[in-house]
N, C-alpha and C. Protein backbone atom coordinates (compact mmCIF):
# COMPACT_ATOMS: atom_id res chain seq x y z
N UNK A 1 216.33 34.03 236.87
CA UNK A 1 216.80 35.40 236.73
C UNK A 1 218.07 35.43 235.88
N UNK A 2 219.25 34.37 236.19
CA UNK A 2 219.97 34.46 235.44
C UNK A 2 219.67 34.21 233.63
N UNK A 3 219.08 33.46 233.60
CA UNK A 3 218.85 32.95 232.41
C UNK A 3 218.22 34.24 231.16
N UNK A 4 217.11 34.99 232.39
CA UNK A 4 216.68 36.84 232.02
C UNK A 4 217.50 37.02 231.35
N UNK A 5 218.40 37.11 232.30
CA UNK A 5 219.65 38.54 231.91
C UNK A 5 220.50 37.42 230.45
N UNK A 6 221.01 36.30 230.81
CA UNK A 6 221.98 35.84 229.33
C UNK A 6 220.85 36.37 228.55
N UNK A 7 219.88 36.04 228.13
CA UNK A 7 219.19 36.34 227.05
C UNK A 7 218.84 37.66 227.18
N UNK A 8 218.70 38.84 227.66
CA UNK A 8 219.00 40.23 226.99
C UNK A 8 220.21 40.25 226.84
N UNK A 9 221.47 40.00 227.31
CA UNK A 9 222.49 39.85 226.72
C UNK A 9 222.61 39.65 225.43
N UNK A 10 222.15 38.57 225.25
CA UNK A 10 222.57 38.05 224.09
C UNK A 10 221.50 39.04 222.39
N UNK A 11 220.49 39.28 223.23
CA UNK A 11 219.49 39.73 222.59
C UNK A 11 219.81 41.39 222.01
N UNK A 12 221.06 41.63 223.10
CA UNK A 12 221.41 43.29 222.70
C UNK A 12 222.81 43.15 222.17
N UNK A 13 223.78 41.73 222.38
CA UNK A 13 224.56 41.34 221.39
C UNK A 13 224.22 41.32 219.94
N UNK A 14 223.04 40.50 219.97
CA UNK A 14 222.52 39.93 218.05
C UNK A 14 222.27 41.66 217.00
N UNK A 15 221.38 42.37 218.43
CA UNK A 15 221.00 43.94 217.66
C UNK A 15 222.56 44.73 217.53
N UNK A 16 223.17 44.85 218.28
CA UNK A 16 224.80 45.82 217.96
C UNK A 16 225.24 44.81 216.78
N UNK A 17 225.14 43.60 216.91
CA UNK A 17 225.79 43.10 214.90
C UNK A 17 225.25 43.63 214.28
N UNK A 18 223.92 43.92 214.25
CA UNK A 18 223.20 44.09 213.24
C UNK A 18 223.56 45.58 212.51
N UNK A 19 223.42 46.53 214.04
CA UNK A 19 223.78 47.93 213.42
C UNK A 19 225.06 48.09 213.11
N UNK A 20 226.18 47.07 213.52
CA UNK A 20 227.51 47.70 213.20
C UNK A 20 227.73 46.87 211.77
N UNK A 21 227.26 46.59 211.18
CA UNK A 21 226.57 45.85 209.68
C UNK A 21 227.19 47.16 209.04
N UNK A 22 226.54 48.71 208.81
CA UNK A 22 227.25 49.61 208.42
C UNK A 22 227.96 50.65 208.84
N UNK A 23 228.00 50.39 210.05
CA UNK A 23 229.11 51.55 210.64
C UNK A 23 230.82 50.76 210.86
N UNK A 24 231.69 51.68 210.09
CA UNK A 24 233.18 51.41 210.04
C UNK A 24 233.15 51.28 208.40
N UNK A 25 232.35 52.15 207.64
CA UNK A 25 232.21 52.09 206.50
C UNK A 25 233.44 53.87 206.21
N UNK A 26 233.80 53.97 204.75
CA UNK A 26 234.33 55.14 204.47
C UNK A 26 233.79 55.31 202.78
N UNK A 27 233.06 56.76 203.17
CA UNK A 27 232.88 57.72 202.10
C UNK A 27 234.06 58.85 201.51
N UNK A 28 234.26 58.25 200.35
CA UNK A 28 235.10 59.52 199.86
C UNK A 28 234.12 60.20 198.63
N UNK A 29 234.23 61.72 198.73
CA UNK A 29 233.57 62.27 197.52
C UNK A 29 233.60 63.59 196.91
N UNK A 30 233.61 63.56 195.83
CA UNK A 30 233.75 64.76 195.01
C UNK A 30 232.60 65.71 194.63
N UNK A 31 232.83 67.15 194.69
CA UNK A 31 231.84 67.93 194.14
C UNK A 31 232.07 68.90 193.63
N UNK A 32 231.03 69.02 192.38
CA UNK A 32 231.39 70.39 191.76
C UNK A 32 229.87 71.21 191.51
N UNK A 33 230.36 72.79 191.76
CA UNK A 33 229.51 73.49 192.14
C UNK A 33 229.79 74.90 191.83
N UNK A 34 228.93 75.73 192.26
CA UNK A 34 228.92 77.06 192.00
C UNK A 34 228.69 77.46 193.64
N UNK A 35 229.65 78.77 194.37
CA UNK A 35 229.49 79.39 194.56
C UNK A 35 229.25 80.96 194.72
N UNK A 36 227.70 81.43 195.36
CA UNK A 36 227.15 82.42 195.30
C UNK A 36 226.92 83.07 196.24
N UNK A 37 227.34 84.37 196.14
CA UNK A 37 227.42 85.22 197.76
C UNK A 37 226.13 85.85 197.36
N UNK A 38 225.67 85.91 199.00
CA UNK A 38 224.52 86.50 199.68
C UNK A 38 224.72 87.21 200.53
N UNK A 39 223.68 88.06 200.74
CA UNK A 39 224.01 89.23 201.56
C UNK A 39 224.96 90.11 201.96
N UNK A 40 224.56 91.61 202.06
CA UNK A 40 225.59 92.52 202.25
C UNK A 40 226.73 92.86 201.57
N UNK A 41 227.68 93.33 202.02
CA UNK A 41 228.87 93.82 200.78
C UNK A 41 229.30 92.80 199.91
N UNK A 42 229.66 91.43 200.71
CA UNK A 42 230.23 90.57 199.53
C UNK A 42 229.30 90.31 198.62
N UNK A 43 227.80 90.19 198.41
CA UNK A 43 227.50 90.11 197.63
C UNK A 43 226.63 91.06 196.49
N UNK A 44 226.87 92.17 197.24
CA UNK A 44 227.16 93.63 196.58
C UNK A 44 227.92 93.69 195.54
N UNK A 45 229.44 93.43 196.08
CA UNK A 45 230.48 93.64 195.15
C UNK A 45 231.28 92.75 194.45
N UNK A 46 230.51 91.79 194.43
CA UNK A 46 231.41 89.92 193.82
C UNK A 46 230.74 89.44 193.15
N UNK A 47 230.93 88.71 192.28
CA UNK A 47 230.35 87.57 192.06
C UNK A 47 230.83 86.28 192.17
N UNK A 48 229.53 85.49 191.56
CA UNK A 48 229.47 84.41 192.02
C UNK A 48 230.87 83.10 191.72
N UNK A 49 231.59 81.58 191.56
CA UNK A 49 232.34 81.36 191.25
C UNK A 49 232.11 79.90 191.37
N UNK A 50 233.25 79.08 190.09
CA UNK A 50 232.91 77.66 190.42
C UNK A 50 233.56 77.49 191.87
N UNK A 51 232.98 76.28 191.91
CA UNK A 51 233.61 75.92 193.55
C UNK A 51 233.93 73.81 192.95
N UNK A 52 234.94 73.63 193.67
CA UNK A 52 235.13 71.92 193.99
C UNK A 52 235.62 71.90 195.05
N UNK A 53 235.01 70.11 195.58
CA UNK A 53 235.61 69.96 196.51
C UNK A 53 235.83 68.31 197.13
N UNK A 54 236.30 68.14 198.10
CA UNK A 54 236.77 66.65 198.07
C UNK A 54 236.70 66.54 199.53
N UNK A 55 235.94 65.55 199.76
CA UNK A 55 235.34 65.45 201.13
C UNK A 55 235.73 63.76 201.68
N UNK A 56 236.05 63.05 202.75
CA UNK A 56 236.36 61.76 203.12
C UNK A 56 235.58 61.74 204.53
N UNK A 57 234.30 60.61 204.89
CA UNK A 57 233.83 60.53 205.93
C UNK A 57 234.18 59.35 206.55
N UNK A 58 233.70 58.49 207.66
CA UNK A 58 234.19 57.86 208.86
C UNK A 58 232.91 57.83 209.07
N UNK A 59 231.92 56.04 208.78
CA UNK A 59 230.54 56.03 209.93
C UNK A 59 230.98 55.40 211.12
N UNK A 60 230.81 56.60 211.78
CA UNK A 60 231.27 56.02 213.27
C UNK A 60 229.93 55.44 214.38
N UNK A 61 228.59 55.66 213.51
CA UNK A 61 227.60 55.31 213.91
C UNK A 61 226.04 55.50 213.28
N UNK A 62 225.13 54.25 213.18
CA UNK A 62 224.35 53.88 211.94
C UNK A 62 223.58 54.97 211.54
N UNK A 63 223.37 56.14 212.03
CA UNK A 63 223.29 57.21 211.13
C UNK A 63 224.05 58.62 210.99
N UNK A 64 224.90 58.16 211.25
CA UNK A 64 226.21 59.63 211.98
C UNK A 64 227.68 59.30 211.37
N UNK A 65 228.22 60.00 210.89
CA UNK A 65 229.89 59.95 209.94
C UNK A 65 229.82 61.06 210.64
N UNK A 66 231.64 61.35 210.40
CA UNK A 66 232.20 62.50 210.60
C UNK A 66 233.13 62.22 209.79
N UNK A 67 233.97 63.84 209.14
CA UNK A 67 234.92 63.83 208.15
C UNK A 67 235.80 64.87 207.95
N UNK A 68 236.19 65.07 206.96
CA UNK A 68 237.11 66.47 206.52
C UNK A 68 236.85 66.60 205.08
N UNK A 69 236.19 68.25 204.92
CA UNK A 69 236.07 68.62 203.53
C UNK A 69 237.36 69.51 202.92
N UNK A 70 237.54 69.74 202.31
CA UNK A 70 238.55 70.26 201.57
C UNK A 70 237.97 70.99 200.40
N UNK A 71 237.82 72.54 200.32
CA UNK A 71 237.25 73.24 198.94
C UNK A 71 237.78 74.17 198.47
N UNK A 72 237.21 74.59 197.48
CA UNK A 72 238.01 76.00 196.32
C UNK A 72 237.60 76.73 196.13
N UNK A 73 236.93 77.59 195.89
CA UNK A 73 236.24 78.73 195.37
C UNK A 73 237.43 79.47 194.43
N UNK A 74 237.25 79.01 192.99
CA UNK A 74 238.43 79.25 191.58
C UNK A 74 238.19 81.16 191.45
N UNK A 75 237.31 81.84 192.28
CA UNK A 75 238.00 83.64 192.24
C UNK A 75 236.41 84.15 191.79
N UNK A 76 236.03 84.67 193.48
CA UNK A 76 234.75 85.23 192.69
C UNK A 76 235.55 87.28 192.48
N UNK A 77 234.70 86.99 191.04
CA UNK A 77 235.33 88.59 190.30
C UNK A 77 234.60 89.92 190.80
N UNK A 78 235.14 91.34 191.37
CA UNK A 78 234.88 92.04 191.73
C UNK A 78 233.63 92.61 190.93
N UNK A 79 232.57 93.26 190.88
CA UNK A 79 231.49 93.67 190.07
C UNK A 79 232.26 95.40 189.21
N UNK A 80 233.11 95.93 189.93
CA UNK A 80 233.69 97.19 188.97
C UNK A 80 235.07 97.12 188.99
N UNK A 81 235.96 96.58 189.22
CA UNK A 81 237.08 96.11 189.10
C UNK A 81 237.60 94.66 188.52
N UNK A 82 237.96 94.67 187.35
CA UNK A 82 237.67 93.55 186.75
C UNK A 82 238.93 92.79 187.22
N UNK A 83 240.24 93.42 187.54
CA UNK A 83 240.98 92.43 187.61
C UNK A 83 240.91 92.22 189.34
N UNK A 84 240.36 92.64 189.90
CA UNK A 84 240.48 91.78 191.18
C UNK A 84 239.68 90.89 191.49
N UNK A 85 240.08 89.42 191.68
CA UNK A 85 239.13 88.45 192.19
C UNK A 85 239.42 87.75 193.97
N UNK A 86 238.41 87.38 194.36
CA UNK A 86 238.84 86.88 195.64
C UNK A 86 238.82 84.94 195.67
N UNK A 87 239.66 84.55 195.94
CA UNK A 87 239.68 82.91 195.91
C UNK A 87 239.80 82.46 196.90
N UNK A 88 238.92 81.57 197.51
CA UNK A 88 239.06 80.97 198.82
C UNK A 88 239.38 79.23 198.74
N UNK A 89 239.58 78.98 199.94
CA UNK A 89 240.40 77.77 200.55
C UNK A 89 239.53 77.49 201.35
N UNK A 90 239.05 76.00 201.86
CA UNK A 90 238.27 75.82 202.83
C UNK A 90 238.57 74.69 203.53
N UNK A 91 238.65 74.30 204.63
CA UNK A 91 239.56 73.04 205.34
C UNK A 91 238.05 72.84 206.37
N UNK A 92 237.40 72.33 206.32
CA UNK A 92 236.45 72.06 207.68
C UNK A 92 236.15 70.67 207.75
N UNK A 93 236.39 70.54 209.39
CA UNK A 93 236.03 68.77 209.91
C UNK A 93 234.34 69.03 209.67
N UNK A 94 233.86 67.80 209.50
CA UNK A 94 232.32 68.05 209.41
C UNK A 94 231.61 66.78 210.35
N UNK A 95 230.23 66.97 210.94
CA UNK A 95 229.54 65.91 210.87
C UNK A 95 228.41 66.06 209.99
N UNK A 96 227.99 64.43 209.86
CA UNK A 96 226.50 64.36 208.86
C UNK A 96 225.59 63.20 209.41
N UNK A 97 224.50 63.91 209.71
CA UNK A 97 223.53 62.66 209.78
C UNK A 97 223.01 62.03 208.50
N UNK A 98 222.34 61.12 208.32
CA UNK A 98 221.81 60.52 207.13
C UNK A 98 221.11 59.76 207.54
N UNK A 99 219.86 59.53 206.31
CA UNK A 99 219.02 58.47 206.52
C UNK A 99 218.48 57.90 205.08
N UNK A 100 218.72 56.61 204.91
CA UNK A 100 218.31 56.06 203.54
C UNK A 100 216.59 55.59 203.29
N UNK A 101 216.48 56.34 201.87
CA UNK A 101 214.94 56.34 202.23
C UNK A 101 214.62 55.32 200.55
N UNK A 102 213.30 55.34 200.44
CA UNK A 102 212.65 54.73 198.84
C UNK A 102 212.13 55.86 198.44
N UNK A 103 212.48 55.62 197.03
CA UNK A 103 212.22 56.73 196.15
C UNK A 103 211.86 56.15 194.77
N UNK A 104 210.73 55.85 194.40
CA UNK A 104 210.65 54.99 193.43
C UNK A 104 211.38 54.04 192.89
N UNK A 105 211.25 53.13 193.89
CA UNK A 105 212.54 51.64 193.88
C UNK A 105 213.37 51.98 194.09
N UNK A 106 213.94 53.14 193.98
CA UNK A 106 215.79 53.40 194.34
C UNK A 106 216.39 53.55 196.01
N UNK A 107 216.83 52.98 196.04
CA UNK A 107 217.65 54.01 197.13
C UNK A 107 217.99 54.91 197.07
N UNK A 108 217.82 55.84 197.96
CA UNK A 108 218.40 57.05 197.93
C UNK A 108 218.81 58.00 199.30
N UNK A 109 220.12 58.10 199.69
CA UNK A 109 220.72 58.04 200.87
C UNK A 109 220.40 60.39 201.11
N UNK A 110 219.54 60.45 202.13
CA UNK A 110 219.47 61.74 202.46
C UNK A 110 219.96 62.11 203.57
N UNK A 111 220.38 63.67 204.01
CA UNK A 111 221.73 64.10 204.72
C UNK A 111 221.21 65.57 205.10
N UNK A 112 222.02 65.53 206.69
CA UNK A 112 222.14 66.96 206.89
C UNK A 112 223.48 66.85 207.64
N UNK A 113 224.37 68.10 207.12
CA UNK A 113 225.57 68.11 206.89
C UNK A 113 226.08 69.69 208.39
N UNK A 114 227.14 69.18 209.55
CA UNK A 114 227.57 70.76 209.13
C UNK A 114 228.93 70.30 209.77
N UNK A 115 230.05 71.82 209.26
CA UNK A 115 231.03 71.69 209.37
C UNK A 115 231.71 73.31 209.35
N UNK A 116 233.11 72.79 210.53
CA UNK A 116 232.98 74.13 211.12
C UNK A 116 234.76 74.31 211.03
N UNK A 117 234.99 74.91 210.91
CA UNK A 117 236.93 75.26 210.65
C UNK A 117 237.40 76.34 209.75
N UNK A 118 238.41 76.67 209.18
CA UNK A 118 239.46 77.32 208.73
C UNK A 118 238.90 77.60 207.21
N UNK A 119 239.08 79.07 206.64
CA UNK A 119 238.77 79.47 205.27
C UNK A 119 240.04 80.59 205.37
N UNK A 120 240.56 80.45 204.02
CA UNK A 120 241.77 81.18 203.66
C UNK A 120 241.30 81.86 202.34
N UNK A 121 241.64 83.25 202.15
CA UNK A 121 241.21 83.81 200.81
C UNK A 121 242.82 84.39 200.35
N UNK A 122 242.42 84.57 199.35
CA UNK A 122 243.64 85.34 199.08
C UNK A 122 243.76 86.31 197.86
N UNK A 123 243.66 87.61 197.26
CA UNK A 123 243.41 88.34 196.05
C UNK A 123 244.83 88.13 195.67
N UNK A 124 244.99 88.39 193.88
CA UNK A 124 246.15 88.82 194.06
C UNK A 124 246.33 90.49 193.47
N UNK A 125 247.48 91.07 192.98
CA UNK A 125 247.79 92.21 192.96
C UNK A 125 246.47 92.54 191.89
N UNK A 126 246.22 93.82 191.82
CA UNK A 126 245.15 94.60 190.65
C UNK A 126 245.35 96.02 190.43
N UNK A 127 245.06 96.28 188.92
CA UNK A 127 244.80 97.71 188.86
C UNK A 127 243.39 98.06 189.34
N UNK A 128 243.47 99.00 189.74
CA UNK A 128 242.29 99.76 190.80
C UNK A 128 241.48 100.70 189.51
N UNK A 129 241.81 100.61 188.34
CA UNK A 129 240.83 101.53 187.76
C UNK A 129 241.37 102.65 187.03
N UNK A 130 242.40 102.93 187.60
CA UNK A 130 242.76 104.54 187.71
C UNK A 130 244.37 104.69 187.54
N UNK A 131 244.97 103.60 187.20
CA UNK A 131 246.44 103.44 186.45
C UNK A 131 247.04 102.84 187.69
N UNK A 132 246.42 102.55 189.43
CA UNK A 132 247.48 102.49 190.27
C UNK A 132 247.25 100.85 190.82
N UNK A 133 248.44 100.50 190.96
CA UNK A 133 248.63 99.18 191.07
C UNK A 133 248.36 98.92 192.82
N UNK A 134 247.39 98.02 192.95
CA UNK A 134 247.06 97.37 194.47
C UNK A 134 247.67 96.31 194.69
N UNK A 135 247.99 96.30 195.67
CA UNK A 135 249.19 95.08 196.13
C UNK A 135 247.24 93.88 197.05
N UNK A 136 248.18 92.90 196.41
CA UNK A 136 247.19 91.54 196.72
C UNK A 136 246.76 91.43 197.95
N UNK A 137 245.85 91.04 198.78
CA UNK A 137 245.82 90.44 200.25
C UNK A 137 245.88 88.92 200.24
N UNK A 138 245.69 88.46 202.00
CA UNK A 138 245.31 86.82 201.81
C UNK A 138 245.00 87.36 203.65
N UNK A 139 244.57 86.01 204.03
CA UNK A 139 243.90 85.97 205.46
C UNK A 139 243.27 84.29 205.23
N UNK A 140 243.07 84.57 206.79
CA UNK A 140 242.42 83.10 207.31
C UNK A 140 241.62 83.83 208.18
N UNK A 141 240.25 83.19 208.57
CA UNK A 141 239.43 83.41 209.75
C UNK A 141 238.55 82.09 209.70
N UNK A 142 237.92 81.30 211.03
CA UNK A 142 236.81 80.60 211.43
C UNK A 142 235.46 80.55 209.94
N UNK A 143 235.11 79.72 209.85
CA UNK A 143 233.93 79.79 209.15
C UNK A 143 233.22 78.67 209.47
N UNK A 144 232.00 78.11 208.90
CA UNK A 144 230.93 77.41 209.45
C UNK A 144 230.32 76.72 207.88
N UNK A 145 230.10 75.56 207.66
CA UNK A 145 228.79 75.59 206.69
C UNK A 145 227.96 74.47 206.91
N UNK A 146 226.39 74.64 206.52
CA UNK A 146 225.54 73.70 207.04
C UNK A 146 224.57 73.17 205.26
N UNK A 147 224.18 72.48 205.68
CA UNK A 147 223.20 72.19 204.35
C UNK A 147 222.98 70.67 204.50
N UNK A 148 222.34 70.33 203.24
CA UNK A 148 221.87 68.92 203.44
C UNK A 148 221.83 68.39 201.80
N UNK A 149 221.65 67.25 201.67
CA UNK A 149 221.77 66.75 199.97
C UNK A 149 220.85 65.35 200.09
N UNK A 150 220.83 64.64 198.82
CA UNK A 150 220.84 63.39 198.43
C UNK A 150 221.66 62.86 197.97
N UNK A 151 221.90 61.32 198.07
CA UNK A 151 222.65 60.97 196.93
C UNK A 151 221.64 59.44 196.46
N UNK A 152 221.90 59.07 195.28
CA UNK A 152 221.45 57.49 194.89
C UNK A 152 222.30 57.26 194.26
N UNK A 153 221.89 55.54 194.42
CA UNK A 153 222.97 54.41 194.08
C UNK A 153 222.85 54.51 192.59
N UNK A 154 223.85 54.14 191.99
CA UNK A 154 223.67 54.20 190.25
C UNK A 154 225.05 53.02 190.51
N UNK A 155 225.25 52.69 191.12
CA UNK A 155 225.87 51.26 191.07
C UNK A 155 226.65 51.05 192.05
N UNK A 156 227.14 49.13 192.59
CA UNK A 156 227.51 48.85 194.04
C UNK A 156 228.59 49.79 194.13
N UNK A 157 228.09 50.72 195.32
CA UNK A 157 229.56 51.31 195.80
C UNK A 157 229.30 53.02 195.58
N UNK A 158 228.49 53.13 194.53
CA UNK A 158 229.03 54.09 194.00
C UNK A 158 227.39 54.65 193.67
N UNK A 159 227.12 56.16 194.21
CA UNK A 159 226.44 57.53 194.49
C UNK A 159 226.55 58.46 193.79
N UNK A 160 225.58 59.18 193.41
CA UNK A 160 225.76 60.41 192.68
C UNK A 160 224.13 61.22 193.20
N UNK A 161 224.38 62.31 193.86
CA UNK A 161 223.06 63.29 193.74
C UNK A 161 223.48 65.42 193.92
N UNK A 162 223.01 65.67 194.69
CA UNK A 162 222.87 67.08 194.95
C UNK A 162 223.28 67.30 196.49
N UNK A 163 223.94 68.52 196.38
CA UNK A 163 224.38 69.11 197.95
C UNK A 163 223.99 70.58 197.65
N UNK A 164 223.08 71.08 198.78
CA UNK A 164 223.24 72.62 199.14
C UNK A 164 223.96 72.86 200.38
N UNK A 165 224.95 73.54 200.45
CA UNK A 165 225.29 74.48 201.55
C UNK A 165 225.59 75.62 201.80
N UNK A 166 225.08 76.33 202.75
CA UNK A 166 225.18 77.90 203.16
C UNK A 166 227.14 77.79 204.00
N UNK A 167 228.03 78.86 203.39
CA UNK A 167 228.79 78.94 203.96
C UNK A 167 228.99 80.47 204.90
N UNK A 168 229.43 80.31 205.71
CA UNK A 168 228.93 81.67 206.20
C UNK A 168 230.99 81.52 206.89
N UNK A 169 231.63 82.86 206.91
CA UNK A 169 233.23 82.95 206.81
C UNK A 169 233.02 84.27 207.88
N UNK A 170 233.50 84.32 209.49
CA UNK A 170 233.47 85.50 210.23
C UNK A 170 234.45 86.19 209.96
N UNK A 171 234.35 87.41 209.45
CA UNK A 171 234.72 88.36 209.45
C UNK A 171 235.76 89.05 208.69
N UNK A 172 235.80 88.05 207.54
CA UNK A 172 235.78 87.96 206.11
C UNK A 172 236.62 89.39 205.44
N UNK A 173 235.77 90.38 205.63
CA UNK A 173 235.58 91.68 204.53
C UNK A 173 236.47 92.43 205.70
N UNK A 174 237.03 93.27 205.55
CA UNK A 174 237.80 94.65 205.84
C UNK A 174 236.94 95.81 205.51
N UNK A 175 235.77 96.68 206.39
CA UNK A 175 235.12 97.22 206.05
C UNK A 175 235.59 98.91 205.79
N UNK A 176 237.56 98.99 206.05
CA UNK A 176 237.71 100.44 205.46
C UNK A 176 237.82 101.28 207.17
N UNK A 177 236.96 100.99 208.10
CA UNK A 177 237.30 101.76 208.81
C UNK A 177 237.22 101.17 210.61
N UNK A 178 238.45 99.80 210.36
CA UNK A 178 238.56 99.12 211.55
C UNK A 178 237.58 98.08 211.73
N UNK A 179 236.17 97.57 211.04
CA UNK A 179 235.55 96.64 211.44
C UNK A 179 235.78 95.77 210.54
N UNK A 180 234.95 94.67 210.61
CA UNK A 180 235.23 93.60 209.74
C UNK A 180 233.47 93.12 209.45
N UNK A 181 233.05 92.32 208.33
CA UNK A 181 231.81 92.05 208.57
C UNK A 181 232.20 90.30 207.90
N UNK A 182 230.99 89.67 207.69
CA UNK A 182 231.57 88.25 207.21
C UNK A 182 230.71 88.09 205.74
N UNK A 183 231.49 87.36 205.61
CA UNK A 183 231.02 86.68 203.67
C UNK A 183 229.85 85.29 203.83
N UNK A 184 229.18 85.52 203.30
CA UNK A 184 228.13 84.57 202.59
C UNK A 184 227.81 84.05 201.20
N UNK A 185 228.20 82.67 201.36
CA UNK A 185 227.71 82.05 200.02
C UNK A 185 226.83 80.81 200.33
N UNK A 186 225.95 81.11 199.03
CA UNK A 186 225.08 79.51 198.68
C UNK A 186 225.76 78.63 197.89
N UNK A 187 225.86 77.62 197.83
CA UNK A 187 226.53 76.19 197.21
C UNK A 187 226.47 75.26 197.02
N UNK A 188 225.59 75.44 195.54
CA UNK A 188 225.23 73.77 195.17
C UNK A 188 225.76 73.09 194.69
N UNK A 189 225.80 72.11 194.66
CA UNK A 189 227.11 71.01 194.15
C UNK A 189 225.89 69.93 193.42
N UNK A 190 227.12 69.21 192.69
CA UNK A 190 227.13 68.06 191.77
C UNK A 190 227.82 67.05 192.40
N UNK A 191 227.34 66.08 192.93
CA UNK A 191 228.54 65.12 193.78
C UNK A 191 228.28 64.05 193.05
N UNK A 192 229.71 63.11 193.42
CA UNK A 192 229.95 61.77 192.87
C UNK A 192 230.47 61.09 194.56
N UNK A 193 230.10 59.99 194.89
CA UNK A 193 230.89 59.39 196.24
C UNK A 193 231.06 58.01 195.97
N UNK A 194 231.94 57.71 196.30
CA UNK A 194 232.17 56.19 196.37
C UNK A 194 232.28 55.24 197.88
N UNK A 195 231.26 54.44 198.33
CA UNK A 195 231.68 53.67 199.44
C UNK A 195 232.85 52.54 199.33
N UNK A 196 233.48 52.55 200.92
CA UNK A 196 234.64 51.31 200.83
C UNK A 196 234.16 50.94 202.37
C-alpha cells in the first residue's frame, strides 16, 4: 500500500512539472485598432475612432493568465457637431483562457478574453453650431469587455494575430433628462505580443 501511494505521488509530482513547463510565463502586448460604437445614441451620434492599447498578462495556470489592459480611444467625432469629440481611457484587470491549436504547421495560440474595470472619457470645450461655446465634460464609470483573438508565432518569443472585443461602458451618455444609458463599441485590433 505504501509503495501505491509513493508512486501516485510521484506520478502526480512528474505531471505538475510537466504543466508548470508553461505557467509563470509573461505576455506583454500591443494593439492597434479601430473603435466602433453600436447601438443606440452613441452610435447614433459618433463615430467610429482609432483605438491602442497595451496589455501585460501573468500564466498563472496552463490555460488561464490574468492581466491589466490599458487603452485609448484617440476621439470618436460627433456626427453634426464637428468640433466635439469624445476620448476614452480604459484601465481593466482581465482574465484569458487560451488554447494552442495547428493550423497548417503553425502554431497558433487561440483566446477568450474578458475584463472588467474603470473607463474615463473626457470631451473638450466646442462650438455647438450656433456661435455658443460648450464647456468640455470628463467622467469615469464601470465598464466590461469580452472577445476572443488569435495569435501565431512568426518567431521564438514573439506573436502577431487578431483581437475582437465588445466594450460595453455603464452608463456612459447623459440622456438630458436625469438618466443615463451606456456606450457600445466593437474592437478589432492588430496585435503584436512578445513572451518572457
Amino acid at each position: 500500500m505504501k509503495r501505491l501511494l509513493a508512486a501516485i505521488v510521484m506520478i502526480a509530482g512528474v505531471g505538475a512539472v510537466a504543466t508548470a513547463a508553461d505557467v509563470g510565463k509573461w505576455d506583454a502586448d500591443y494593439g492597434v485598432g479601430y473603435a466602433m460604437p453600436v447601438s443606440g445614441d452613441w452610435s447614433s451620434n459618433h463615430k467610429g475612432s482609432l483605438n491602442m492599447s497595451l496589455a501585460g498578462a501573468y500564466k498563472f495556470q496552463d490555460m488561464l493568465s490574468a492581466g491589466l489592459e490599458l487603452g485609448y480611444d484617440f476621439g470618436h467625432k460627433n456626427k453634426d457637431v464637428s468640433d466635439y469629440k469624445v476620448k476614452v481611457l480604459q484601465l481593466t484587470p482581465f482574465i484569458k483562457a487560451d488554447k494552442d491549436v495547428e493550423l497548417g504547421g503553425k502554431k497558433v495560440n487561440t483566446y477568450g478574453i474578458f475584463g472588467l474595470g474603470l473607463y474615463r472619457w473626457s470631451t473638450p470645450d466646442y462650438d455647438n453650431g450656433a456661435g455658443t461655446t460648450v464647456a468640455g465634460d470628463s467622467g469615469s464609470k464601470f465598464g466590461f469587455n469580452l472577445g476572443g483573438g488569435a495569435m501565431m508565432e512568426v518567431a521564438p518569443q514573439w506573436k502577431v494575430g487578431l483581437d475582437l472585443r465588445w466594450h460595453h461602458v455603464f452608463g456612459m451618455l447623459d440622456n438630458g433628462d436625469g438618466t443615463s444609458s451606456a456606450a457600445n463599441n466593437i474592437v478589432p485590433s492588430l496585435k503584436v505580443a512578445y513572451s518572457f
